[in-house]
N, C-alpha and C. Protein backbone atom coordinates (compact mmCIF):
# COMPACT_ATOMS: atom_id res chain seq x y z
N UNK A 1 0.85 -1.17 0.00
CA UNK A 1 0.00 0.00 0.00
C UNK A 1 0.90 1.23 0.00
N UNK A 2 0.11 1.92 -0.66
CA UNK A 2 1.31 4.05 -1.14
C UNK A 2 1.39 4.63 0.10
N UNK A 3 2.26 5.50 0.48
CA UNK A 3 2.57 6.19 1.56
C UNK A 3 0.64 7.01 1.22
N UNK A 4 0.15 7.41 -0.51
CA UNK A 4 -0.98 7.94 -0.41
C UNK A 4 -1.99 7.47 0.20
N UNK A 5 -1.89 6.30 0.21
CA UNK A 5 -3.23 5.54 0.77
C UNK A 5 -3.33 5.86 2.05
N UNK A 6 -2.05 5.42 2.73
CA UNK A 6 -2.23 5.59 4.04
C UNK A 6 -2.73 7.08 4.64
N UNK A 7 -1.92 8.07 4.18
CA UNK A 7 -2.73 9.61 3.90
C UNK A 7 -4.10 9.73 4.03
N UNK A 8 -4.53 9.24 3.00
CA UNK A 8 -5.88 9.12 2.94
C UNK A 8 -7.36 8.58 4.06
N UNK A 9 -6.51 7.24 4.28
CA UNK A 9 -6.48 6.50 5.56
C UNK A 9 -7.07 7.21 6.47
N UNK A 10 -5.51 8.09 7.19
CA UNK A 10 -5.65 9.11 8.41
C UNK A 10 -6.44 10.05 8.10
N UNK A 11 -6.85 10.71 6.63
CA UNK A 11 -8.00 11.74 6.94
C UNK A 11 -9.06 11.21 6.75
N UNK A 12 -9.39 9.93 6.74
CA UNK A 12 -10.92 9.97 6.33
C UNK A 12 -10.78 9.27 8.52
N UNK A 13 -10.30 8.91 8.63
CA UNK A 13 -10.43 8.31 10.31
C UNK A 13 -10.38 9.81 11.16
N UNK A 14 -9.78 10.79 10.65
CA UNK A 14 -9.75 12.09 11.51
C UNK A 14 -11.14 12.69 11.14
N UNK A 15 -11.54 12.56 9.98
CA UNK A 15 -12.86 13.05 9.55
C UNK A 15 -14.13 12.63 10.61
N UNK A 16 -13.89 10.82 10.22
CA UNK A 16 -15.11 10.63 11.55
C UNK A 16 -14.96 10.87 13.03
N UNK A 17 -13.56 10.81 13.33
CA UNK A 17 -13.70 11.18 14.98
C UNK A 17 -14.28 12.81 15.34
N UNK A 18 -14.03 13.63 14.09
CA UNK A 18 -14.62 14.65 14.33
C UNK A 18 -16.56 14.78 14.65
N UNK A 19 -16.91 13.84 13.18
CA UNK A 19 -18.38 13.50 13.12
C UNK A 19 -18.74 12.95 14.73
N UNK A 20 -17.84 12.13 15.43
CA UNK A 20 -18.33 11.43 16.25
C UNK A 20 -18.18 12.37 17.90
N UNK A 21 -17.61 13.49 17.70
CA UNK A 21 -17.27 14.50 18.58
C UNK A 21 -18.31 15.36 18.68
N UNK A 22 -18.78 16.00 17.21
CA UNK A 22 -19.80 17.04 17.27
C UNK A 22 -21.45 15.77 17.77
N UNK A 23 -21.32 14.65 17.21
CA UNK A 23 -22.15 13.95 17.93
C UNK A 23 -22.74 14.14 19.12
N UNK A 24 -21.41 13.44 19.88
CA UNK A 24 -21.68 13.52 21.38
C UNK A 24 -22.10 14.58 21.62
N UNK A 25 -21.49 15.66 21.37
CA UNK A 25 -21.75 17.39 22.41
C UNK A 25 -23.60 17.28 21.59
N UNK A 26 -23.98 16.99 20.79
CA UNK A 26 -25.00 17.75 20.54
C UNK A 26 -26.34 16.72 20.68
N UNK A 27 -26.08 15.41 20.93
CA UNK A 27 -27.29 14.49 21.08
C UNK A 27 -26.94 13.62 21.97
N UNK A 28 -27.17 14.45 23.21
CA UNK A 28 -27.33 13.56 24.26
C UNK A 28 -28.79 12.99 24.63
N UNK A 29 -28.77 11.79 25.33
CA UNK A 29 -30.10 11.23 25.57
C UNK A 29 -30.45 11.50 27.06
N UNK A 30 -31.96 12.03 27.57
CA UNK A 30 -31.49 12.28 28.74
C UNK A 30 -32.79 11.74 29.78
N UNK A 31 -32.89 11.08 30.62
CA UNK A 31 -33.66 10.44 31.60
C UNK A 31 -33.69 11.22 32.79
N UNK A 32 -34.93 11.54 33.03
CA UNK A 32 -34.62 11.94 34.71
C UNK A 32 -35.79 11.22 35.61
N UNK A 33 -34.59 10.87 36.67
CA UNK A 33 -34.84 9.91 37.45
C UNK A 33 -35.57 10.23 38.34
N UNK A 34 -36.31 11.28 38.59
CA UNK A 34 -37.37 11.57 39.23
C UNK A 34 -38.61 11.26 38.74
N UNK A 35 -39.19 11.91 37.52
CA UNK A 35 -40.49 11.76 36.95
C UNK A 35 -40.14 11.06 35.91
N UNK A 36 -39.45 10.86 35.36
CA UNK A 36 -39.56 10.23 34.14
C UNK A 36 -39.48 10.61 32.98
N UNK A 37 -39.24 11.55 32.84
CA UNK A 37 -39.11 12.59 31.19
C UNK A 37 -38.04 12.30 30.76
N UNK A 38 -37.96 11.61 29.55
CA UNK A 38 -37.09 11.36 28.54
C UNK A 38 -36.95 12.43 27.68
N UNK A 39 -35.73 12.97 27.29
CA UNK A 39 -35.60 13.77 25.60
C UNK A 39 -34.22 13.34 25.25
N UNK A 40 -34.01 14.50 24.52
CA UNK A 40 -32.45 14.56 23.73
C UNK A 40 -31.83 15.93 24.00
N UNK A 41 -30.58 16.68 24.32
CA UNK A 41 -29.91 17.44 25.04
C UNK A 41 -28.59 17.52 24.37
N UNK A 42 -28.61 18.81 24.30
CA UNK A 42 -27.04 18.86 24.08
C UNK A 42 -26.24 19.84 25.43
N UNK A 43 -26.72 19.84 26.61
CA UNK A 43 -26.43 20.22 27.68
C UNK A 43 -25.56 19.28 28.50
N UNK A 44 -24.30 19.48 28.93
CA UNK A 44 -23.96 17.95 29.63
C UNK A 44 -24.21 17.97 31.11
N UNK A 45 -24.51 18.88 31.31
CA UNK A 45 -25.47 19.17 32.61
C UNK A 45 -26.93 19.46 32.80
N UNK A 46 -27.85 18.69 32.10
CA UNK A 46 -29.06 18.90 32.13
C UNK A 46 -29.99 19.17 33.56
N UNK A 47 -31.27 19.72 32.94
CA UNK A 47 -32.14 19.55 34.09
C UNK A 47 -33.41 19.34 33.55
N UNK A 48 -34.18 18.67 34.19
CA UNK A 48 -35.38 18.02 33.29
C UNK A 48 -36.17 19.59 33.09
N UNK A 49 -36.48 19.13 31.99
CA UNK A 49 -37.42 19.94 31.79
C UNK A 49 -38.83 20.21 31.82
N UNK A 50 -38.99 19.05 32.23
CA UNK A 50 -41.02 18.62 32.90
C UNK A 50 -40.88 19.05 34.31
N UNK A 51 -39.67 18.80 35.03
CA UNK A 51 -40.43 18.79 36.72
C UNK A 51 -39.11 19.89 37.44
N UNK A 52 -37.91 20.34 36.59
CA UNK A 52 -36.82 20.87 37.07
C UNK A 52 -35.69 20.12 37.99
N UNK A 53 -35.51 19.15 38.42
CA UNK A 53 -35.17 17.99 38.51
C UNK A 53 -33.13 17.75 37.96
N UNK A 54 -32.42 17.95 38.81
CA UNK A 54 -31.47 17.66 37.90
C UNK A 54 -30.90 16.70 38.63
N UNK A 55 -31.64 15.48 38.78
CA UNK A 55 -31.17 14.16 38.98
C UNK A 55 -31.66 13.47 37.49
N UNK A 56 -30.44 13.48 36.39
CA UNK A 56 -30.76 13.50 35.50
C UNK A 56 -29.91 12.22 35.15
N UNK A 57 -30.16 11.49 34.67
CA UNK A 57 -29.04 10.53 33.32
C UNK A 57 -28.70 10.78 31.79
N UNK A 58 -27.35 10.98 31.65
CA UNK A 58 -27.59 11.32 30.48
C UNK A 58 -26.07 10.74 29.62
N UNK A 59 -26.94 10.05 28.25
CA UNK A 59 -25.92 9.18 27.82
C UNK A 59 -26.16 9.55 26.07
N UNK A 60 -24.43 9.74 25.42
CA UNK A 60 -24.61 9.89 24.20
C UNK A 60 -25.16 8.68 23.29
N UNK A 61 -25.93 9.48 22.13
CA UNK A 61 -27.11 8.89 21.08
C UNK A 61 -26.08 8.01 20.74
N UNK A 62 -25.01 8.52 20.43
CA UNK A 62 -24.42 7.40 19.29
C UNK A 62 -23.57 5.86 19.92
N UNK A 63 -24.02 6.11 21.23
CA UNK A 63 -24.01 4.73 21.87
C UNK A 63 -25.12 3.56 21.59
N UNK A 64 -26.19 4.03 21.14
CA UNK A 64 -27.23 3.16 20.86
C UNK A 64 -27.04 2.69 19.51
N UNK A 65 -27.08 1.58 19.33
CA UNK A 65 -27.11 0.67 17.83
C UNK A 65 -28.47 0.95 16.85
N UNK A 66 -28.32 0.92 15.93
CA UNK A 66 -29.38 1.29 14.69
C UNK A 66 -29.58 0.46 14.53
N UNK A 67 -31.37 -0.03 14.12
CA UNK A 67 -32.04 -0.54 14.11
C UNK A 67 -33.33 -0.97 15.44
């Protein structure tokens, strides 16, 4: 394999860690463990937004598998 390939290689792998960066910060999933209100958040410190509540869980989207 060309020193190009490998080039290539490293930017298309720097490309997605970027995709997978702006990910996280912007679709978080978020549970709160008080009432129950589920959404999506790009706050990494949320607070529910049904009951004010910031006993919150909150885990990035792109941890969940498609389908």
């Amino acid at each position: 394999m060309s020193s190009e390939n490998f080039n290539k290689n490293d930017e298309l792998i720097r490309q997605w860690q970027e995709k997978i960066k702006v990910a996280d910060r912007n679709n978080i999933f978020c549970h709160c463990r008080f009432c129950g209100y589920e959404w999506v958040d790009s706050d990494l410190k949320p607070i529910c937004k049904s009951c004010g509540s910031k006993d919150v869980e909150s885990i990035s989207c792109w941890q969940f598998p498609d389908g």
